[in-house]
C-alpha atoms as a PDB file:
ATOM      1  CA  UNK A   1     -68.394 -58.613  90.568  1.00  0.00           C
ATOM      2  CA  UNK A   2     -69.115 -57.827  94.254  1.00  0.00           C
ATOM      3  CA  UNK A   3     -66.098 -55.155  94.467  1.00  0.00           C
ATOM      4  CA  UNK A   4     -67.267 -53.617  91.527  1.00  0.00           C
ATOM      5  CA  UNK A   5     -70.410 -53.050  92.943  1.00  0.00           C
ATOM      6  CA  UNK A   6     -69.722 -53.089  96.749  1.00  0.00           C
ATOM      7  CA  UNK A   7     -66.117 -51.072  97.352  1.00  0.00           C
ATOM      8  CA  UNK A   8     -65.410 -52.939 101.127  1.00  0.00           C
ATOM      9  CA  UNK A   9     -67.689 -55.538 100.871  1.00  0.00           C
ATOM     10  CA  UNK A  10     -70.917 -56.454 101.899  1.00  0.00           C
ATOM     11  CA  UNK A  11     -70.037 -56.110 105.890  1.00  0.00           C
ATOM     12  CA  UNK A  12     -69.242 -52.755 105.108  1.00  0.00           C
ATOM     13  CA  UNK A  13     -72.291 -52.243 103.611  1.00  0.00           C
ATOM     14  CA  UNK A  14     -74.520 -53.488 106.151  1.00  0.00           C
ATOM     15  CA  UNK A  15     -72.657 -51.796 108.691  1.00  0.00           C
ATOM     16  CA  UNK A  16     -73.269 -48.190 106.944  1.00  0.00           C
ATOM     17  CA  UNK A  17     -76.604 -49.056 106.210  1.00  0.00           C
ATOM     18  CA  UNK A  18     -77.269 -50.102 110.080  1.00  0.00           C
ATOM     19  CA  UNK A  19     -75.598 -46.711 111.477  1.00  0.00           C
ATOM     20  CA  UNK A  20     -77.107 -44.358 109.559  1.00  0.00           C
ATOM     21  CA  UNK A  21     -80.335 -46.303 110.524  1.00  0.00           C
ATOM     22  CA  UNK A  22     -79.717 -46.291 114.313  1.00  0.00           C
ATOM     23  CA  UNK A  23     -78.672 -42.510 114.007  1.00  0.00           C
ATOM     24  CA  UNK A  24     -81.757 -41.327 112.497  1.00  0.00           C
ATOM     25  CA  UNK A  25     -84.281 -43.174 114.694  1.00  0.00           C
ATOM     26  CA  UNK A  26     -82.322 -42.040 117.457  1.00  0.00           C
ATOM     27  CA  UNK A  27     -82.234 -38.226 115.840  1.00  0.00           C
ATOM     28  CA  UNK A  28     -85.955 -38.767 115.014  1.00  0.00           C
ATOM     29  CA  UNK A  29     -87.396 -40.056 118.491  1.00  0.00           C
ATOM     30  CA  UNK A  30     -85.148 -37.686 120.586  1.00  0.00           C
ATOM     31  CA  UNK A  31     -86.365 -34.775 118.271  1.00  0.00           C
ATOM     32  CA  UNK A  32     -89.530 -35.662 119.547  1.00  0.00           C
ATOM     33  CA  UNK A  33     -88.844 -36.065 122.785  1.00  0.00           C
ATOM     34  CA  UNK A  34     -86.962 -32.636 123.022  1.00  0.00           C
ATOM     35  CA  UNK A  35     -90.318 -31.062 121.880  1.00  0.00           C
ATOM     36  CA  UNK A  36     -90.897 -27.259 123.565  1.00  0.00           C
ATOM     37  CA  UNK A  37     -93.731 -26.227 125.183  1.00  0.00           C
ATOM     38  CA  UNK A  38     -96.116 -24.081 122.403  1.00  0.00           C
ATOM     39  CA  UNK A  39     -96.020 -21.184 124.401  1.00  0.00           C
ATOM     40  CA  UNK A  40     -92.618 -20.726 123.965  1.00  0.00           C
ATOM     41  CA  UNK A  41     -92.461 -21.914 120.626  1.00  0.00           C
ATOM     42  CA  UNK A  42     -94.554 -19.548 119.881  1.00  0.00           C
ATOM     43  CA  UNK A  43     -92.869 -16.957 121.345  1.00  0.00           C
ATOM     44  CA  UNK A  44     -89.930 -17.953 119.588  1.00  0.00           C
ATOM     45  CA  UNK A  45     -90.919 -17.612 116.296  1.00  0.00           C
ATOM     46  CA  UNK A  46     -92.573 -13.904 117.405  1.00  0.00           C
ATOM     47  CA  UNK A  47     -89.082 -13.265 118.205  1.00  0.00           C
ATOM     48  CA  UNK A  48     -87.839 -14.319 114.534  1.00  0.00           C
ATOM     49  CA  UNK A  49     -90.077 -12.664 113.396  1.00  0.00           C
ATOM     50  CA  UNK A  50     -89.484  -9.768 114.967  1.00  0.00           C
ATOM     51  CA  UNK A  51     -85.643  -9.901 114.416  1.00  0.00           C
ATOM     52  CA  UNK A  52     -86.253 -10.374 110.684  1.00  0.00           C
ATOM     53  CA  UNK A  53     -88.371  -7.345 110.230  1.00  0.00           C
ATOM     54  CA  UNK A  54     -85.666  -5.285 112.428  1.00  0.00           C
ATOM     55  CA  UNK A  55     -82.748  -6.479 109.909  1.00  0.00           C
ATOM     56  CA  UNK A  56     -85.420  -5.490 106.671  1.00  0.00           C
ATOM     57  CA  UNK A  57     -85.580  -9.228 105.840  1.00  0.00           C
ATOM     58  CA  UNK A  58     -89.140 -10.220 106.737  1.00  0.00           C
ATOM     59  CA  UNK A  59     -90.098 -11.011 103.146  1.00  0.00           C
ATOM     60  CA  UNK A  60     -91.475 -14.660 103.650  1.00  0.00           C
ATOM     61  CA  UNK A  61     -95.061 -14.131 103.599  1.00  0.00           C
ATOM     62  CA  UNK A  62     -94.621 -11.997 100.194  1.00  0.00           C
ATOM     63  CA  UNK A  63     -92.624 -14.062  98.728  1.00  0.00           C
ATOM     64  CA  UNK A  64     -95.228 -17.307  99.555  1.00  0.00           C
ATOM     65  CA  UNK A  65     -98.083 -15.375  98.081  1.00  0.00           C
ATOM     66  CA  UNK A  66     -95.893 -14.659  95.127  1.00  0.00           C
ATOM     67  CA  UNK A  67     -95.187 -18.479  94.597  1.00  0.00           C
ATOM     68  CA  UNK A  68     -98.904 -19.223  95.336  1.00  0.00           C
ATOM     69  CA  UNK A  69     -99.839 -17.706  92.026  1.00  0.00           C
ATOM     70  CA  UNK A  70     -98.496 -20.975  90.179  1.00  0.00           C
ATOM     71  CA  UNK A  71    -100.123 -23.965  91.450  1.00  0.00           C
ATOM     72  CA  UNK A  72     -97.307 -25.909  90.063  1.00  0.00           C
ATOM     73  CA  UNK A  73     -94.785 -24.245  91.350  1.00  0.00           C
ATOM     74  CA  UNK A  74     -96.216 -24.758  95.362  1.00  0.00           C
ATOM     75  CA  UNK A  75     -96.902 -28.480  94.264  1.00  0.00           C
ATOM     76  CA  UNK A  76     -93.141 -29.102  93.112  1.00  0.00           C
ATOM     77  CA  UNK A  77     -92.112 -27.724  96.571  1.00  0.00           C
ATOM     78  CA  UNK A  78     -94.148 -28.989  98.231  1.00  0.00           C
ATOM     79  CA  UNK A  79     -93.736 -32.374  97.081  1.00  0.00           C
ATOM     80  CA  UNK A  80     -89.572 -31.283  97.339  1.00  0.00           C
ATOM     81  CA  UNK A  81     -90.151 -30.201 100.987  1.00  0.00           C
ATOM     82  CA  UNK A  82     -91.633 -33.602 101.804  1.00  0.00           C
ATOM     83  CA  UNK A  83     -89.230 -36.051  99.738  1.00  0.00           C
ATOM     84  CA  UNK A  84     -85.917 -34.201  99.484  1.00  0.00           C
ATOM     85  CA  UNK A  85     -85.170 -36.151 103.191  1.00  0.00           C
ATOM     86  CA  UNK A  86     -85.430 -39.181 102.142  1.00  0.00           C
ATOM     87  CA  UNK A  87     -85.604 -39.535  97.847  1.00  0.00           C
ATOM     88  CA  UNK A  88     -82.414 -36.761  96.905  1.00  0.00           C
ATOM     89  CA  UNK A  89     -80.379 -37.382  99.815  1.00  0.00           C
ATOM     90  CA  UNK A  90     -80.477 -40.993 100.243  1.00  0.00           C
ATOM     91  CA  UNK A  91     -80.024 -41.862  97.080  1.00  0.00           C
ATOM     92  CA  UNK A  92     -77.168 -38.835  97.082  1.00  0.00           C
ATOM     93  CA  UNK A  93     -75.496 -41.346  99.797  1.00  0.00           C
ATOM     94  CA  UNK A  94     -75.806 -44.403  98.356  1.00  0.00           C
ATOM     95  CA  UNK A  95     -74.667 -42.577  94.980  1.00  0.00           C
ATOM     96  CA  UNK A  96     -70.948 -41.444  96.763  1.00  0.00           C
ATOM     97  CA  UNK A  97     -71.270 -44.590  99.047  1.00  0.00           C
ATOM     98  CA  UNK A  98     -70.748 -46.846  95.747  1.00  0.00           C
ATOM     99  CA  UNK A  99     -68.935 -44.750  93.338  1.00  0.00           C
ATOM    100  CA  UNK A 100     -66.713 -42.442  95.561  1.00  0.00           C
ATOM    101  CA  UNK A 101     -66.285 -44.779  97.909  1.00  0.00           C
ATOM    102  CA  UNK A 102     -63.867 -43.437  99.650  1.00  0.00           C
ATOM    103  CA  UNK A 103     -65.364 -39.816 100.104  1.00  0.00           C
ATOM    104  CA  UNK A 104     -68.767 -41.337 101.940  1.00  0.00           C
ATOM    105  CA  UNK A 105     -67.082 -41.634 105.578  1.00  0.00           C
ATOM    106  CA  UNK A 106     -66.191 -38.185 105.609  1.00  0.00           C
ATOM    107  CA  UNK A 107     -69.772 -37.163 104.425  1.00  0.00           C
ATOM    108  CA  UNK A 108     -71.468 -39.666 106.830  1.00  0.00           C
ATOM    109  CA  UNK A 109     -69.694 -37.838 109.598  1.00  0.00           C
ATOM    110  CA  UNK A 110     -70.969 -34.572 108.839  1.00  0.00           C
ATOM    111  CA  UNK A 111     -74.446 -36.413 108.714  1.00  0.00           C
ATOM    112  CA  UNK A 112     -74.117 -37.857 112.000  1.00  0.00           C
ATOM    113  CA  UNK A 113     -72.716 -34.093 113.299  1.00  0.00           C
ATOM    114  CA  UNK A 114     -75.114 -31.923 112.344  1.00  0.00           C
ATOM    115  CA  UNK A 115     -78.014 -34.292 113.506  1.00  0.00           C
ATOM    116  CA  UNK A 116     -76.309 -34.155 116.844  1.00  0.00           C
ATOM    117  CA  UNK A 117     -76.108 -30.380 116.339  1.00  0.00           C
ATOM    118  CA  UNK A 118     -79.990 -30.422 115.385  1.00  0.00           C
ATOM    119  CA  UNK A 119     -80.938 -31.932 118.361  1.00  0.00           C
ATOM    120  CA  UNK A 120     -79.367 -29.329 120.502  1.00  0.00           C
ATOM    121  CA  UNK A 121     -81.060 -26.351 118.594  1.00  0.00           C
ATOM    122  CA  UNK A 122     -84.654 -28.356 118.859  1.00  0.00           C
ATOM    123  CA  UNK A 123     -83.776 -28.006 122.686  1.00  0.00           C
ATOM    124  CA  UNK A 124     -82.782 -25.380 123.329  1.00  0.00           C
ATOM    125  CA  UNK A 125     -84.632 -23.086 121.279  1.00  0.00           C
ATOM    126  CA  UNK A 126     -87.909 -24.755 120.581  1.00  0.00           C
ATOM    127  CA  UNK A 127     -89.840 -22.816 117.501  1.00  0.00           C
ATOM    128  CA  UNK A 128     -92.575 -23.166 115.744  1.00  0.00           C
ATOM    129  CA  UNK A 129     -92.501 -23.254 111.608  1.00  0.00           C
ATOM    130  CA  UNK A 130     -94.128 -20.070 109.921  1.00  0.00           C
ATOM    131  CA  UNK A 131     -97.232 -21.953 108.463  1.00  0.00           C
ATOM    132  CA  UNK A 132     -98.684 -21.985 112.186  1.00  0.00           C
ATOM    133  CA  UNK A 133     -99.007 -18.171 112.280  1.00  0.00           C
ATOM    134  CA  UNK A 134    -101.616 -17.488 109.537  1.00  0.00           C
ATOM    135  CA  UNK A 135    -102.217 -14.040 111.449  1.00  0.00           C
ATOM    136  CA  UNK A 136     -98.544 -13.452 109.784  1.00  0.00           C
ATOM    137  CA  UNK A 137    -100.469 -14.041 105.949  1.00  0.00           C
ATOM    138  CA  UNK A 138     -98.548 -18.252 106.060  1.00  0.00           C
ATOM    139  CA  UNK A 139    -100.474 -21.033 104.697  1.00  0.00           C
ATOM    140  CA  UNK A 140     -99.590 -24.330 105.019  1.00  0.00           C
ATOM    141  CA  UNK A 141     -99.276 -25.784 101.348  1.00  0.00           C
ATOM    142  CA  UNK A 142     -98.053 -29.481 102.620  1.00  0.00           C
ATOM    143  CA  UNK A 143    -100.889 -29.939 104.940  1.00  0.00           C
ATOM    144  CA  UNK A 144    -103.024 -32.246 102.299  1.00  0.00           C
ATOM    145  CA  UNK A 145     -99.746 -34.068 101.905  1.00  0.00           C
ATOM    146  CA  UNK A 146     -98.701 -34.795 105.166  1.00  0.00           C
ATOM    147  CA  UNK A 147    -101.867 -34.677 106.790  1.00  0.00           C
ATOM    148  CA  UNK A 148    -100.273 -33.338 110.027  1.00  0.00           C
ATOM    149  CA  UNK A 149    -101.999 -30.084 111.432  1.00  0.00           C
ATOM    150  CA  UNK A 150    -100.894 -28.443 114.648  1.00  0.00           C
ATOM    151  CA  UNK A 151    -104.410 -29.361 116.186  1.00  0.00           C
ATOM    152  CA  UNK A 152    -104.767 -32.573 115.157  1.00  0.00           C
ATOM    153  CA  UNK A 153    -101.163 -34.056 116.300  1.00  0.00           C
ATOM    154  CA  UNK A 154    -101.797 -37.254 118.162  1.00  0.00           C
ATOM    155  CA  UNK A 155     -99.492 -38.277 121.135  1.00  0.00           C
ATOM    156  CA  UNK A 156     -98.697 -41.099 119.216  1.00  0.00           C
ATOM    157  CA  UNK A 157     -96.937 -38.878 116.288  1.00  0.00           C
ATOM    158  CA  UNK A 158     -95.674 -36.908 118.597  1.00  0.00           C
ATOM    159  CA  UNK A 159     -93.864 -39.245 120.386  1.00  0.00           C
ATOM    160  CA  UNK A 160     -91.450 -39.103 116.857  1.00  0.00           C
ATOM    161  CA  UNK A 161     -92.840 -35.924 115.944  1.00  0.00           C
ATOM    162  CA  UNK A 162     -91.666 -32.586 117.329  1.00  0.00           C
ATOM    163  CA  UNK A 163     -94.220 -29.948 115.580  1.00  0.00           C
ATOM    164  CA  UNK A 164     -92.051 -27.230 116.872  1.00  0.00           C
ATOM    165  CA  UNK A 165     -87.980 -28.203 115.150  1.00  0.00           C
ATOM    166  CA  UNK A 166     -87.756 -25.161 112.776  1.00  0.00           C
ATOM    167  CA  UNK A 167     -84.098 -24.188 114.363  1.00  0.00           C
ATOM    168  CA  UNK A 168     -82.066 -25.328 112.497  1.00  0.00           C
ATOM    169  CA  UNK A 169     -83.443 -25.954 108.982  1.00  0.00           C
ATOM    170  CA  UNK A 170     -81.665 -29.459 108.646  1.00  0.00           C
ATOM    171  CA  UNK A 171     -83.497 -29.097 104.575  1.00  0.00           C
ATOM    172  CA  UNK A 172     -81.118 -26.428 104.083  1.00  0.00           C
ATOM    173  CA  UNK A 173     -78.283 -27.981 106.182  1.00  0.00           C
ATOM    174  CA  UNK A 174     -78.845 -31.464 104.297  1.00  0.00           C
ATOM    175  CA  UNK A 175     -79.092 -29.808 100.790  1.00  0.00           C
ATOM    176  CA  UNK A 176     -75.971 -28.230 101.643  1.00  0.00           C
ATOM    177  CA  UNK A 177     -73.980 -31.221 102.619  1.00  0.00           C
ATOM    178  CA  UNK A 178     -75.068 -33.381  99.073  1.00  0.00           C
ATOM    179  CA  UNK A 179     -74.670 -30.052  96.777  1.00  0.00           C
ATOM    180  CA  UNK A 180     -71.471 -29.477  97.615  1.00  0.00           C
ATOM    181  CA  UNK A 181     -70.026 -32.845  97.752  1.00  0.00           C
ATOM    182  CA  UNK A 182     -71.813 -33.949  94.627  1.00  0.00           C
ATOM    183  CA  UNK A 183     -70.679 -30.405  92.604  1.00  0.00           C
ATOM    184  CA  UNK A 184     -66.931 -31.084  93.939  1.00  0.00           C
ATOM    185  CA  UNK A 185     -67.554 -34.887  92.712  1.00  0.00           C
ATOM    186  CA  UNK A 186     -68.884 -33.356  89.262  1.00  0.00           C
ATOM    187  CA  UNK A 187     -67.220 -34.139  86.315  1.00  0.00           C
ATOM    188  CA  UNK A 188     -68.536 -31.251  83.990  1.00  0.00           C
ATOM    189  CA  UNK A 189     -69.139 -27.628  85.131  1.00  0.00           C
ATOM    190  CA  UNK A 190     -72.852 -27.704  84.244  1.00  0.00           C
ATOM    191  CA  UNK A 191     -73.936 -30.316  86.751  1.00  0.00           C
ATOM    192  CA  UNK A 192     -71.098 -28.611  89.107  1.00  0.00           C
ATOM    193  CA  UNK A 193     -73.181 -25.377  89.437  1.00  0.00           C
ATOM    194  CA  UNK A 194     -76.298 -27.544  89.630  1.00  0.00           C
ATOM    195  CA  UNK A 195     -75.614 -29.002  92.176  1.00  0.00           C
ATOM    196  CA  UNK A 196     -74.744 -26.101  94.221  1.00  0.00           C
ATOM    197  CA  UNK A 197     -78.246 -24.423  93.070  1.00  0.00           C
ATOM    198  CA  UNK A 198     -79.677 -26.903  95.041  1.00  0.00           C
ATOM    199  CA  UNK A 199     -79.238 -25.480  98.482  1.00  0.00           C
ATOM    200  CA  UNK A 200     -80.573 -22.340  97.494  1.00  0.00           C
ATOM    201  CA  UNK A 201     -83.616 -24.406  95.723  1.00  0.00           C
ATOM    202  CA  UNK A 202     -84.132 -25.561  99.055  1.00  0.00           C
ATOM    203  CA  UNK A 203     -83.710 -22.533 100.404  1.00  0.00           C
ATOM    204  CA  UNK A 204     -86.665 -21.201  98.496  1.00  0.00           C
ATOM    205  CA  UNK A 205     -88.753 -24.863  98.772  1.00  0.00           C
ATOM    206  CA  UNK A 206     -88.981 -23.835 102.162  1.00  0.00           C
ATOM    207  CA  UNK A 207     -89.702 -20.669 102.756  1.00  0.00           C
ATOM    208  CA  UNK A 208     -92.400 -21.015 100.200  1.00  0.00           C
ATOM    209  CA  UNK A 209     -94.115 -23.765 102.156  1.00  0.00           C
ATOM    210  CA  UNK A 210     -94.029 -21.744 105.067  1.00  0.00           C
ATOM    211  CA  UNK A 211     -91.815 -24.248 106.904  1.00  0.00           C
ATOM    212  CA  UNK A 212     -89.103 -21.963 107.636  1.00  0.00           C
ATOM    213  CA  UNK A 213     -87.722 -18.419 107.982  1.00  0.00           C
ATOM    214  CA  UNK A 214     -84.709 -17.095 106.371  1.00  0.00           C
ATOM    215  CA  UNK A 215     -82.706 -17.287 110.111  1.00  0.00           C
ATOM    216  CA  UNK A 216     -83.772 -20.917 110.714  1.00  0.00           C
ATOM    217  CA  UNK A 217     -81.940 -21.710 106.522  1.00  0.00           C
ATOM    218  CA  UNK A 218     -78.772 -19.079 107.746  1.00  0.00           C
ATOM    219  CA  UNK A 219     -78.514 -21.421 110.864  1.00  0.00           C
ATOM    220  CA  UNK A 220     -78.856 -24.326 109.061  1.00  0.00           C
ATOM    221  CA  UNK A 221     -76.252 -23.183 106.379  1.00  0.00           C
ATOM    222  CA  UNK A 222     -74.093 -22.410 109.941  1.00  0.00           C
ATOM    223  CA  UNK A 223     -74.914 -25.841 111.062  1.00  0.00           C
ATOM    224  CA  UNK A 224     -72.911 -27.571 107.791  1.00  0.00           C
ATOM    225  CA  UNK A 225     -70.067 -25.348 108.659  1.00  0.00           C
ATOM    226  CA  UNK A 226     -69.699 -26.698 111.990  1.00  0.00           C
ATOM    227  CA  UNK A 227     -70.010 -30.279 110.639  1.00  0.00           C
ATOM    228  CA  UNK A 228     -67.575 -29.805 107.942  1.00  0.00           C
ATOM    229  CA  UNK A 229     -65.330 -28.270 111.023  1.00  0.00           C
ATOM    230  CA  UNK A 230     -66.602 -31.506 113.375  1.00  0.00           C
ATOM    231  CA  UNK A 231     -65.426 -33.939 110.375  1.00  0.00           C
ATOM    232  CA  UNK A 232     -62.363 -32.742 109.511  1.00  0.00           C
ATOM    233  CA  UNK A 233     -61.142 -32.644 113.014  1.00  0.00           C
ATOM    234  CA  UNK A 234     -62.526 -35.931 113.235  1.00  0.00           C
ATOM    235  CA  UNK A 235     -60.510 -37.071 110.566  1.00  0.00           C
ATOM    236  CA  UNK A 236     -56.994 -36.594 112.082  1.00  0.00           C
ATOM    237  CA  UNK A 237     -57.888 -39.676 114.290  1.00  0.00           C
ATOM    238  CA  UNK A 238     -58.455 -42.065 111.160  1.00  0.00           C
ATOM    239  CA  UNK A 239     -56.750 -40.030 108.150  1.00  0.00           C
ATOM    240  CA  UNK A 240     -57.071 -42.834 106.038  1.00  0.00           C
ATOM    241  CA  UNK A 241     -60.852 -43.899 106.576  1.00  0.00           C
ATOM    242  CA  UNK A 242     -62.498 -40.804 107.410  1.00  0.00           C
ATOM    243  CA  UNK A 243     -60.994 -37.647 105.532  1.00  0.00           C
ATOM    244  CA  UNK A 244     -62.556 -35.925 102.206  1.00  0.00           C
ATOM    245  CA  UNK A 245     -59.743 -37.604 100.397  1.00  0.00           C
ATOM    246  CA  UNK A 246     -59.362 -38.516  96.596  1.00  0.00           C
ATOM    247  CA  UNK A 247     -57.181 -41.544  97.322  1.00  0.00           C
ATOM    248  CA  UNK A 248     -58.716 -45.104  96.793  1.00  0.00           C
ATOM    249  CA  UNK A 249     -58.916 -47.447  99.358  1.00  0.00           C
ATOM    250  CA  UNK A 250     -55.330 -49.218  99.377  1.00  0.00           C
ATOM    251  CA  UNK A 251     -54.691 -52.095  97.487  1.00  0.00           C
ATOM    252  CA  UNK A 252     -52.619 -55.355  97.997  1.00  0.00           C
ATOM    253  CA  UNK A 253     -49.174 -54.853  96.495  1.00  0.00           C
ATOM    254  CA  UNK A 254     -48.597 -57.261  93.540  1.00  0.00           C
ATOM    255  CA  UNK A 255     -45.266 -59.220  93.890  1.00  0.00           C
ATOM    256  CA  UNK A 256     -42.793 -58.577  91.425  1.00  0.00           C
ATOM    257  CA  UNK A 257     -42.218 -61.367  88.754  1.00  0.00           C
ATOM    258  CA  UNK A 258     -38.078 -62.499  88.909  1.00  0.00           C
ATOM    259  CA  UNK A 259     -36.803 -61.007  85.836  1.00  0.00           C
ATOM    260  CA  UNK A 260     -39.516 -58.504  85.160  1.00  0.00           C
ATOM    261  CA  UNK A 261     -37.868 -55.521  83.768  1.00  0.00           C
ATOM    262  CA  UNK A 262     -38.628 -52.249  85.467  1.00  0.00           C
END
C-alpha cells in the first residue's frame, strides 16, 4: 500500500517535504531582508510606470476600475491573489509529487531556481506594487484581507516581509510553472487548455488587485524561462532523477523462471 501511495518511500517524502520547507523560509526571510529603501522603490515603480505609458501599455488602472464594477469578481481575485501561493500550487506539487512521480524533481528544480532568481530581482531592483500609488487611480482590494498597509508594517513583519518585491511577479512565474506542467500532464484537451489559462488568470488576478504591472508578470513569465533553462541543464548531472522525463522510476528485474517460454 505505501508504494501505491508514496512512489520512493516515506524518506523520500520527508526529504521533499523538508527542502521545499527550508527553501521557502530561506526565500521568505532573505526577501525580507533584501528589502529597498522606499525612496527608491518608489522611484522604481515611477520608472515602470513611465516605461509602460512610453510602450502604450499603461492600462492597469483602467482595467482595475473596470473589474471594480463586479464586487465578485475583485473578491475571487483577491481571495486568488492571496491563496494561489500556497492552496493551487501546493497542492499542484503534492498532486505531480504522488502521481507523476517521476516528473516532480524536475519541477522542484525550477521552484528552487526561480526563487533564487526572485531574490536577485528583489535586490537589485527594489519596487513598490501599484496599489501604493493611489495618485496613479490603484486601490488596494486585498488590504481587508491581509491586513498589511504600507504605513502600518511592523518591524516584526518586515523582518519576513519585503513590502517592496513586485520584480519579478513570482504569481505569474509560479502559475506558469504548475499550468504548464499540469496541461502537458493532462489527459484530455479541455483541462489541457485550462490549465494553461491559468497563467494568464493570474496574470489578470494581479493586475486587478493592483499588485503588479504588466512588466513585473513579462519578467516573471522571463523568470520560468530561465528556470526551465536552469533545470534542464541541471538535469544532465542526474538524467535519471532530475529530467522532465516520462519514464518510471526503474524497477527490480524479475528473474526468469527455468523453462519459461519466451
Amino acid at each position: 500500500m505505501q508504494a501505491r501511495v508514496l512512489p520512493r518511500g516515506w524518506l523520500d517524502a520527508v526529504r521533499q517535504i523538508s527542502l521545499f520547507l527550508a527553501a521557502y523560509f530561506a526565500y521568505s526571510v532573505m526577501r525580507g531582508l533584501v528589502a529597498g529603501d522606499a525612496t527608491e522603490a518608489f522611484t522604481h515603480a515611477r520608472e515602470l510606470i513611465s516605461l509602460e505609458r512610453t510602450l502604450h501599455v499603461f492600462a492597469e488602472p483602467s482595467i482595475q476600475a473596470w473589474a471594480s464594477g463586479s464586487h465578485f469578481v475583485m473578491v475571487l481575485a483577491s481571495w486568488l491573489y492571496v491563496n494561489s501561493q500556497t492552496t493551487i500550487t501546493v497542492g499542484a506539487l503534492l498532486y505531480i509529487y504522488l502521481r507523476h512521480n517521476e516528473r516532480f524533481y524536475f519541477v522542484r528544480n525550477m521552484f528552487l531556481i526561480a526563487m533564487a532568481i526572485a531574490l536577485v530581482g528583489y535586490t537589485v531592483f527594489p519596487t513598490a506594487p501599484p496599489r501604493f500609488l493611489p495618485e496613479w487611480g490603484f486601490a488596494d482590494s486585498v488590504s481587508e484581507l491581509t491586513g498589511l498597509h504600507v504605513s502600518h508594517a511592523s518591524d516584526s513583519l518586515s523582518a519576513v516581509t519585503n513590502m517592496y518585491a513586485a520584480v519579478p511577479s513570482m504569481h505569474v512565474c509560479f502559475a506558469l510553472i504548475i499550468g504548464c506542467t499540469l496541461a502537458r500532464l493532462a489527459k484530455h484537451r479541455v483541462t489541457a487548455v485550462l490549465w494553461l489559462l491559468y497563467p494568464l488568470l493570474m496574470t489578470f488576478v494581479i493586475i486587478v488587485t493592483a499588485n503588479h504591472f504588466f512588466i513585473d508578470a513579462f519578467l516573471g513569465a522571463l523568470t520560468t524561462a530561465v528556470s526551465a533553462s536552469g533545470a534542464i541543464w541541471l538535469a544532465r548531472a542526474r538524467p535519471q532523477a532530475w529530467r522532465f522525463s516520462s519514464v518510471a522510476p526503474s524497477q527490480p528485474v524479475q528473474p526468469v523462471r527455468a523453462g519459461a517460454s519466451g
